[in-house]
PDB file of N, CA and C in Angstrom:
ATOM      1  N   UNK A   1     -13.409  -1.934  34.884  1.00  0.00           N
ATOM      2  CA  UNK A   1     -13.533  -3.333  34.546  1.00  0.00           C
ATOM      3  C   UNK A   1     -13.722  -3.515  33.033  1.00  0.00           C
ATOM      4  N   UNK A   2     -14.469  -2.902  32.445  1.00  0.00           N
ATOM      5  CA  UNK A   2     -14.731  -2.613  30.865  1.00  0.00           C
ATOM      6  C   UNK A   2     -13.538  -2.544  30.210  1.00  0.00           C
ATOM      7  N   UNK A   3     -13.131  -1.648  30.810  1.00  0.00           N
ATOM      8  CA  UNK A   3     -11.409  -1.300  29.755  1.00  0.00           C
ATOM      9  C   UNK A   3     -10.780  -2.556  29.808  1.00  0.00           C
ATOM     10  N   UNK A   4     -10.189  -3.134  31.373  1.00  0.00           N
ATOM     11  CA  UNK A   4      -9.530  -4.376  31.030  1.00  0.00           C
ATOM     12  C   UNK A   4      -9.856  -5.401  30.339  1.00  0.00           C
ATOM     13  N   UNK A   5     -11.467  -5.811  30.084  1.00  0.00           N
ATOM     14  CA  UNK A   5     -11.515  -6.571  29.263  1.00  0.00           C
ATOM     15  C   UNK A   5     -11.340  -6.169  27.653  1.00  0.00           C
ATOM     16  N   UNK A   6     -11.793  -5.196  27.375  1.00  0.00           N
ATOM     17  CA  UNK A   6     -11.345  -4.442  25.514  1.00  0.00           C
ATOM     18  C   UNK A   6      -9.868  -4.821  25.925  1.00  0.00           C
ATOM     19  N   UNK A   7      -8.893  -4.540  26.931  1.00  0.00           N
ATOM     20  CA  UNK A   7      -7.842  -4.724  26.794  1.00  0.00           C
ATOM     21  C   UNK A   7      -7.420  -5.848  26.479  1.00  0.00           C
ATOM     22  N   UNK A   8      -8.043  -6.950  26.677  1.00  0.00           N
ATOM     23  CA  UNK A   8      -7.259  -8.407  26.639  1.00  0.00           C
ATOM     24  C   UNK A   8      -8.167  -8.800  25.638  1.00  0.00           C
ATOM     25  N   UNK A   9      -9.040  -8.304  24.734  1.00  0.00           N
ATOM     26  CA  UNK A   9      -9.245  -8.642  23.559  1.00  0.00           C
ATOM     27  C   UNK A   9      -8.297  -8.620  22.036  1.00  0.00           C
ATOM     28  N   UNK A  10      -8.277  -9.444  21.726  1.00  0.00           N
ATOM     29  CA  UNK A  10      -7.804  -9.828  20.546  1.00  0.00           C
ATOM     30  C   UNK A  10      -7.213  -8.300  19.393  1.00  0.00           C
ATOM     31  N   UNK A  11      -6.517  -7.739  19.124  1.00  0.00           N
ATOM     32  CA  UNK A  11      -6.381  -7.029  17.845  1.00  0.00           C
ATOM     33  C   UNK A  11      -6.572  -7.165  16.635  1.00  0.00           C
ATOM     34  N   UNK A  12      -7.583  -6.731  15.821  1.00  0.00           N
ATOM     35  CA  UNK A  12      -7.239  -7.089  14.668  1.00  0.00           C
ATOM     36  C   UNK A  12      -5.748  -7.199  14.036  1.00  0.00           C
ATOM     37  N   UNK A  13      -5.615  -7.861  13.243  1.00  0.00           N
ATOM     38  CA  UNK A  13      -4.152  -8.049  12.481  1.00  0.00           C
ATOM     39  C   UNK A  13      -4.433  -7.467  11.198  1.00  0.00           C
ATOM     40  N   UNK A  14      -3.301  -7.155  10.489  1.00  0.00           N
ATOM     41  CA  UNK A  14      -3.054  -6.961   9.117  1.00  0.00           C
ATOM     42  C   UNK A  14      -4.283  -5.678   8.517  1.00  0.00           C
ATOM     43  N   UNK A  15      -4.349  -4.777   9.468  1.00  0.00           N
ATOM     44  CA  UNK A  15      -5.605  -3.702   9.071  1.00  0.00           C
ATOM     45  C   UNK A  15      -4.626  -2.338   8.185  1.00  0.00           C
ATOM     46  N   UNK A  16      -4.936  -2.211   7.242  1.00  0.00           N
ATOM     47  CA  UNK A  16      -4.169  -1.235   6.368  1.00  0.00           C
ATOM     48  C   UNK A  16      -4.585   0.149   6.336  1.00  0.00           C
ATOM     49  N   UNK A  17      -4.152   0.989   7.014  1.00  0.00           N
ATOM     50  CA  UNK A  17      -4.846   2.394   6.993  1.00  0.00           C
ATOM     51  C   UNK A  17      -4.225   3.085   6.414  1.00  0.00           C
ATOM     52  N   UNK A  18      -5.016   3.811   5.164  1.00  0.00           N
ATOM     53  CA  UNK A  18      -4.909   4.736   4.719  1.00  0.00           C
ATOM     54  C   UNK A  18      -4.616   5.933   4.498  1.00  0.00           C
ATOM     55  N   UNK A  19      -4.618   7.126   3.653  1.00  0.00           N
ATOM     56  CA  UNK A  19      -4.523   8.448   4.335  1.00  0.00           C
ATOM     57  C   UNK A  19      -4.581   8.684   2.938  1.00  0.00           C
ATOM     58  N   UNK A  20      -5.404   8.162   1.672  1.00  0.00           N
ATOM     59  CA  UNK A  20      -5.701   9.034   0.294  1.00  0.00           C
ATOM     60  C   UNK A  20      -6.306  10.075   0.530  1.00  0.00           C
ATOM     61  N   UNK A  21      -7.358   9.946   1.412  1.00  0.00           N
ATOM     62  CA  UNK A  21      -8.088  11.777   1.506  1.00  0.00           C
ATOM     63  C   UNK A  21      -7.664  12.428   2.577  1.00  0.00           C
ATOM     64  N   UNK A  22      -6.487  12.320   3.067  1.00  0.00           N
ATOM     65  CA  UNK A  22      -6.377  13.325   3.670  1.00  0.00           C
ATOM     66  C   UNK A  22      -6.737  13.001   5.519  1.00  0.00           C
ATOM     67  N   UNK A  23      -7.095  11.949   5.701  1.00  0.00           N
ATOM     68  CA  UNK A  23      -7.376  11.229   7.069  1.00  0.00           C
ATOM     69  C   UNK A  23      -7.207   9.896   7.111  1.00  0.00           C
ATOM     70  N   UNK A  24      -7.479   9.340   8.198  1.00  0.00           N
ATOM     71  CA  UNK A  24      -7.219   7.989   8.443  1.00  0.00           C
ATOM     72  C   UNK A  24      -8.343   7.258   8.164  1.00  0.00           C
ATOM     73  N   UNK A  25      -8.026   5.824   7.464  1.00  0.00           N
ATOM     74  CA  UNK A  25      -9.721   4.879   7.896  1.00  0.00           C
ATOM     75  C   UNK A  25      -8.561   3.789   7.085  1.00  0.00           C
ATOM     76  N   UNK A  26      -9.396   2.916   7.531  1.00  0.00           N
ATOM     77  CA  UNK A  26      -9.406   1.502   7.092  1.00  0.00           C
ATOM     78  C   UNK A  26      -9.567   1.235   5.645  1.00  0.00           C
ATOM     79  N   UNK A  27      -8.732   0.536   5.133  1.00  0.00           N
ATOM     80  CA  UNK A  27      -8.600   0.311   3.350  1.00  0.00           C
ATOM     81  C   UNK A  27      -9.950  -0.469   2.990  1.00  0.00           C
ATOM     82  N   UNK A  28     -11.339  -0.977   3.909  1.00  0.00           N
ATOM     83  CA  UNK A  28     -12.260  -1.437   3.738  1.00  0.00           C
ATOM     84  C   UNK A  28     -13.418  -0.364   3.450  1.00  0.00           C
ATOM     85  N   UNK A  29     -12.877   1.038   4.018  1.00  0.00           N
ATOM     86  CA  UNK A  29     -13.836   1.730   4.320  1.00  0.00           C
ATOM     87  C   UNK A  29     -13.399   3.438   2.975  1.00  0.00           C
ATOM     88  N   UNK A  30     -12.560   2.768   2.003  1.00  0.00           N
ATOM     89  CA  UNK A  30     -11.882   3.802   1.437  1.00  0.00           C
ATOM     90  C   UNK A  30     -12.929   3.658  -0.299  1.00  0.00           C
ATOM     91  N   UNK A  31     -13.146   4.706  -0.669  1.00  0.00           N
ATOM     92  CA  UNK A  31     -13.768   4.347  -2.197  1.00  0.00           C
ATOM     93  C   UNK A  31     -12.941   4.299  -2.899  1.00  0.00           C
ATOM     94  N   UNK A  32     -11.859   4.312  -3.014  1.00  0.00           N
ATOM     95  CA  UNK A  32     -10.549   4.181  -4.345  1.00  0.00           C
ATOM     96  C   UNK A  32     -10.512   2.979  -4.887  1.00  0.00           C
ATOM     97  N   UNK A  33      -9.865   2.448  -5.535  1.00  0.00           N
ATOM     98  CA  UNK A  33      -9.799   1.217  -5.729  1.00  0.00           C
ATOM     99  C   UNK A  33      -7.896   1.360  -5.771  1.00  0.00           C
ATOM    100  N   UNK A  34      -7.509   0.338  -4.482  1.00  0.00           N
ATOM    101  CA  UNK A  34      -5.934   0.512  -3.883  1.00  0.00           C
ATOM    102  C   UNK A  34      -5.812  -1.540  -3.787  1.00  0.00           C
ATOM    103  N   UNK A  35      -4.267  -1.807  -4.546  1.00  0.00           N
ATOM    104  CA  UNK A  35      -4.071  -2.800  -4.611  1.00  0.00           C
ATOM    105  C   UNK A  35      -2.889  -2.604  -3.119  1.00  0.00           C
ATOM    106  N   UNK A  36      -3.090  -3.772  -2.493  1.00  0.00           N
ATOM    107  CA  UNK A  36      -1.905  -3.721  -1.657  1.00  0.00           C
ATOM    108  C   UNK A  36      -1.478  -5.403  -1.470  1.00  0.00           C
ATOM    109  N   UNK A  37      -0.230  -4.822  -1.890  1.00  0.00           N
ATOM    110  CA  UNK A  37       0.527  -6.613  -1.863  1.00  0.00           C
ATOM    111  C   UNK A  37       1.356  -6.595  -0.510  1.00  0.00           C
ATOM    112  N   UNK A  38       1.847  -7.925  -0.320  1.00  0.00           N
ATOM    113  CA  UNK A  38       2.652  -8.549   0.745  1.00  0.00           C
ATOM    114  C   UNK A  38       3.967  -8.519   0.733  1.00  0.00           C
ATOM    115  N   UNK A  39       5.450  -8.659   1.406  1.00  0.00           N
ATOM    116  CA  UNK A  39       6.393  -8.350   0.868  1.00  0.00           C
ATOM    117  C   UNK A  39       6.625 -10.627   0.325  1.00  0.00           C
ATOM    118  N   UNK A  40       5.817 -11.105   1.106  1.00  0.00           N
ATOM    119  CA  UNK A  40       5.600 -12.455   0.569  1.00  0.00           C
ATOM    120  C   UNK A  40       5.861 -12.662  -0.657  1.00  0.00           C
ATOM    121  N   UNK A  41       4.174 -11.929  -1.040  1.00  0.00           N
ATOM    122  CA  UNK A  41       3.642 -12.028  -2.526  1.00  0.00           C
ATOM    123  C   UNK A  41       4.518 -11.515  -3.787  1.00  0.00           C
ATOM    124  N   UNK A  42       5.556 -10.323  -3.163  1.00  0.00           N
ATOM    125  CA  UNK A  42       6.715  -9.883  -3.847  1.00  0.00           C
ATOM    126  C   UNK A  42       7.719 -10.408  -3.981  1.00  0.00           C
ATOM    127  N   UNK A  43       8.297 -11.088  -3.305  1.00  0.00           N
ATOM    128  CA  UNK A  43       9.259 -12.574  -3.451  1.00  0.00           C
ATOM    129  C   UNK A  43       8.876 -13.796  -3.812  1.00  0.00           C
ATOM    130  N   UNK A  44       7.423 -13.985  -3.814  1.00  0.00           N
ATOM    131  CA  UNK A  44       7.236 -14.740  -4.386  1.00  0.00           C
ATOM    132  C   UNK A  44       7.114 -14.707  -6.238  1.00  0.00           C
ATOM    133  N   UNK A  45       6.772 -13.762  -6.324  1.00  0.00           N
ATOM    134  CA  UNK A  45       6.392 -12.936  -7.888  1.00  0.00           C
ATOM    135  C   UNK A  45       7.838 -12.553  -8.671  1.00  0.00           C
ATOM    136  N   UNK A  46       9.123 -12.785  -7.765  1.00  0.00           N
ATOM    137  CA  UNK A  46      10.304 -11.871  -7.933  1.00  0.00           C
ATOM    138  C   UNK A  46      10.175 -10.633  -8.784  1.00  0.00           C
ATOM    139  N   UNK A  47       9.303  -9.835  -7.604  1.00  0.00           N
ATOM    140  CA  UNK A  47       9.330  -8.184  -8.194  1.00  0.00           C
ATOM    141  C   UNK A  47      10.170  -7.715  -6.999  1.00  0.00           C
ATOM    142  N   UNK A  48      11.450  -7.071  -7.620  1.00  0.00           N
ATOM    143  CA  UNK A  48      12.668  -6.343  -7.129  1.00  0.00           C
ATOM    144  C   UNK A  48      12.495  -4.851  -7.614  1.00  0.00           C
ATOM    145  N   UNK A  49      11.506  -4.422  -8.172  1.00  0.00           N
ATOM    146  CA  UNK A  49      11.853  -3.044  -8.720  1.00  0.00           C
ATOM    147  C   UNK A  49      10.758  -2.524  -8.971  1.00  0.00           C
ATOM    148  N   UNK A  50      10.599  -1.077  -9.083  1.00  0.00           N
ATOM    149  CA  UNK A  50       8.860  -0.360  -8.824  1.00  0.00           C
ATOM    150  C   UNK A  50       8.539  -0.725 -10.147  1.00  0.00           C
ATOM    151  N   UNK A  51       9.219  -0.900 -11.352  1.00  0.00           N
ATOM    152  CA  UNK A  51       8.350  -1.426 -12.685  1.00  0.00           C
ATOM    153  C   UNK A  51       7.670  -2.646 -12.790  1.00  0.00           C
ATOM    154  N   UNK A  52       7.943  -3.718 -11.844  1.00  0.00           N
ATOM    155  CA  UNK A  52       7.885  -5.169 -11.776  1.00  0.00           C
ATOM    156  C   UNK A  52       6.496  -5.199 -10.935  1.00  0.00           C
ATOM    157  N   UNK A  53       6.720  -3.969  -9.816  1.00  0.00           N
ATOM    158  CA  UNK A  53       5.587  -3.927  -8.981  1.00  0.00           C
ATOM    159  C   UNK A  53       4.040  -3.448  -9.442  1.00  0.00           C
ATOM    160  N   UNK A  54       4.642  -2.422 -10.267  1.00  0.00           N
ATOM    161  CA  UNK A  54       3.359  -1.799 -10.848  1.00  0.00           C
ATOM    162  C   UNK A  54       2.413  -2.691 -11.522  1.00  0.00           C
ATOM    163  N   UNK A  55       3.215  -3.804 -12.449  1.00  0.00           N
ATOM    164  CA  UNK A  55       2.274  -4.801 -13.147  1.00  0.00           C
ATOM    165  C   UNK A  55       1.516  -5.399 -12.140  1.00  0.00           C
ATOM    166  N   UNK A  56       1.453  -5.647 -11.080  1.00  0.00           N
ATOM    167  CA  UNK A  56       0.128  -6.199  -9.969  1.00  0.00           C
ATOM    168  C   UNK A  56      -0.503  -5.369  -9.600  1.00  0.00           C
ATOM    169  N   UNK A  57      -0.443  -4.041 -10.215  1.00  0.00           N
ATOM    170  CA  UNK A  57      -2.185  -3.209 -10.307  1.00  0.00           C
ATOM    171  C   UNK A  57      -2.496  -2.588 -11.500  1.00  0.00           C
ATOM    172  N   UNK A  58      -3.626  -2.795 -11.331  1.00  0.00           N
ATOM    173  CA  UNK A  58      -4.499  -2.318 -12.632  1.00  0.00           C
ATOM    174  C   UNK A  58      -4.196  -1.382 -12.554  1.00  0.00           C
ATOM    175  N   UNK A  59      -3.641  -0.491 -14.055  1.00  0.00           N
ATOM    176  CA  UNK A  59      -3.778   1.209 -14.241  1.00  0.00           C
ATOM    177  C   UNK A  59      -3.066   1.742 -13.682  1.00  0.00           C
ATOM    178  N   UNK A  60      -1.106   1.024 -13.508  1.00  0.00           N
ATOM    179  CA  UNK A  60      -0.621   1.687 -12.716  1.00  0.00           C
ATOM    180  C   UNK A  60       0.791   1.780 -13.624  1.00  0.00           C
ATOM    181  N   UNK A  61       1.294   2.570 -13.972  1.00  0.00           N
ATOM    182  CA  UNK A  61       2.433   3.292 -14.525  1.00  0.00           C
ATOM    183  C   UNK A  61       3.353   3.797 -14.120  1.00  0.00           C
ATOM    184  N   UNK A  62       4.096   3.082 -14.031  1.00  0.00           N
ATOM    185  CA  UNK A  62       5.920   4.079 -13.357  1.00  0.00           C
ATOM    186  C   UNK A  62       6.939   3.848 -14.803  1.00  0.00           C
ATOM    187  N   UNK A  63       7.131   5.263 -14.598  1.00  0.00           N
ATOM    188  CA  UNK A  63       8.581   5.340 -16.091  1.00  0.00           C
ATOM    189  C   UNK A  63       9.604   5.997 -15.141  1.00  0.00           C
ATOM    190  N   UNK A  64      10.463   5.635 -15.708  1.00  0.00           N
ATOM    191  CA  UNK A  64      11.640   6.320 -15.443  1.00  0.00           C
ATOM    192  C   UNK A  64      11.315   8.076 -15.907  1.00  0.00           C
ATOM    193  N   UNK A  65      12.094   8.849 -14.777  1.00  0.00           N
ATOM    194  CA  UNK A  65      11.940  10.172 -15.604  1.00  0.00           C
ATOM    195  C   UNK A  65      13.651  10.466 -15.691  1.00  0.00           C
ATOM    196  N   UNK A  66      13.596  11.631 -16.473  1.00  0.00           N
ATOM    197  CA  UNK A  66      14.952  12.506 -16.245  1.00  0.00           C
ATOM    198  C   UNK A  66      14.601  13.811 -15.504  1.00  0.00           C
ATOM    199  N   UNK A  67      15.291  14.431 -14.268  1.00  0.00           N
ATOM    200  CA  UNK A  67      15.150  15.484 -14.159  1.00  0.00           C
ATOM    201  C   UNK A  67      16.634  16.483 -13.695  1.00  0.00           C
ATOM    202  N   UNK A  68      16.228  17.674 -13.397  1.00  0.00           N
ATOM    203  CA  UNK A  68      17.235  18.414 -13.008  1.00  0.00           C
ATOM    204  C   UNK A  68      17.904  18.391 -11.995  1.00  0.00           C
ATOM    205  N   UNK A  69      17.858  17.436 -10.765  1.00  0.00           N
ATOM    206  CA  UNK A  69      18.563  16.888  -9.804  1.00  0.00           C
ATOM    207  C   UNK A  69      18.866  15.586  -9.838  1.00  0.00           C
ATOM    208  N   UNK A  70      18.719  14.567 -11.337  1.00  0.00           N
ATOM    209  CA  UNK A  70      19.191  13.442 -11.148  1.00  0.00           C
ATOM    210  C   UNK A  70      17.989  12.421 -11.263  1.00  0.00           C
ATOM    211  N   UNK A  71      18.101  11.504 -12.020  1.00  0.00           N
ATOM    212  CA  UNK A  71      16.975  10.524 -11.722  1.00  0.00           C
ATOM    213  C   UNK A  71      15.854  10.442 -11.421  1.00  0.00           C
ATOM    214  N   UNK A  72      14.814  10.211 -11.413  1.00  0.00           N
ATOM    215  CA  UNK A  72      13.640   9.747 -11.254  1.00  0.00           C
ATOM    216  C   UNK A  72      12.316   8.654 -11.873  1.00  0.00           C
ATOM    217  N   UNK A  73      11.343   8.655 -11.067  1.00  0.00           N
ATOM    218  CA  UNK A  73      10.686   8.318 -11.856  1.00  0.00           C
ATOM    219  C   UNK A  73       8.959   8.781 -11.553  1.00  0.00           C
ATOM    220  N   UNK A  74       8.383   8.606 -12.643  1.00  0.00           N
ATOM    221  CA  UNK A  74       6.746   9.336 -12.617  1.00  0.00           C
ATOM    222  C   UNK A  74       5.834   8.203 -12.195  1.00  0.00           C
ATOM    223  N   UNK A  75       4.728   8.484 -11.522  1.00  0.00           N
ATOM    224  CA  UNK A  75       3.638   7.086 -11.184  1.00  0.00           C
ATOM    225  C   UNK A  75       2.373   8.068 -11.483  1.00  0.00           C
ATOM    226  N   UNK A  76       1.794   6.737 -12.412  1.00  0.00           N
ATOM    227  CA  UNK A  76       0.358   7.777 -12.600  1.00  0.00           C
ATOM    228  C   UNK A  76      -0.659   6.436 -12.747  1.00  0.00           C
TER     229      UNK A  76
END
């Protein structure tokens, strides 16, 4: 009887889990400091490209690289 009711309870929505260290948890329960946008908030912002994106977090850097198989780019 227990289970069916957890069952017909509500889900949280929109819960973002992680995996910076190496396991799972909840982006509430993480010490990093992790920006996460919407694909909304990205059309709304018209960011089309990982350089456009990076400017909506603090301390976040993507260059283009060159390498020995072609293209890339670095995030630090």
């Amino acid at each position: 009887m227990a289970q069916d009711e957890s069952a017909d309870e509500e889900q949280p929505r929109n819960v973002i889990i992680v995996t910076a260290q190496f396991r799972e948890q909840a982006l509430q329960d993480t010490p990093l400091a992790i920006t996460a946008v919407t694909a909304e908030e990205l059309q709304a912002r018209s960011q089309t490209d990982l350089a456009t994106i990076a400017d909506s977090a603090p301390n976040v850097q993507i260059r283009p690289q060159t390498a020995a198989f072609g293209p890339s780019v670095t995030a630090s």
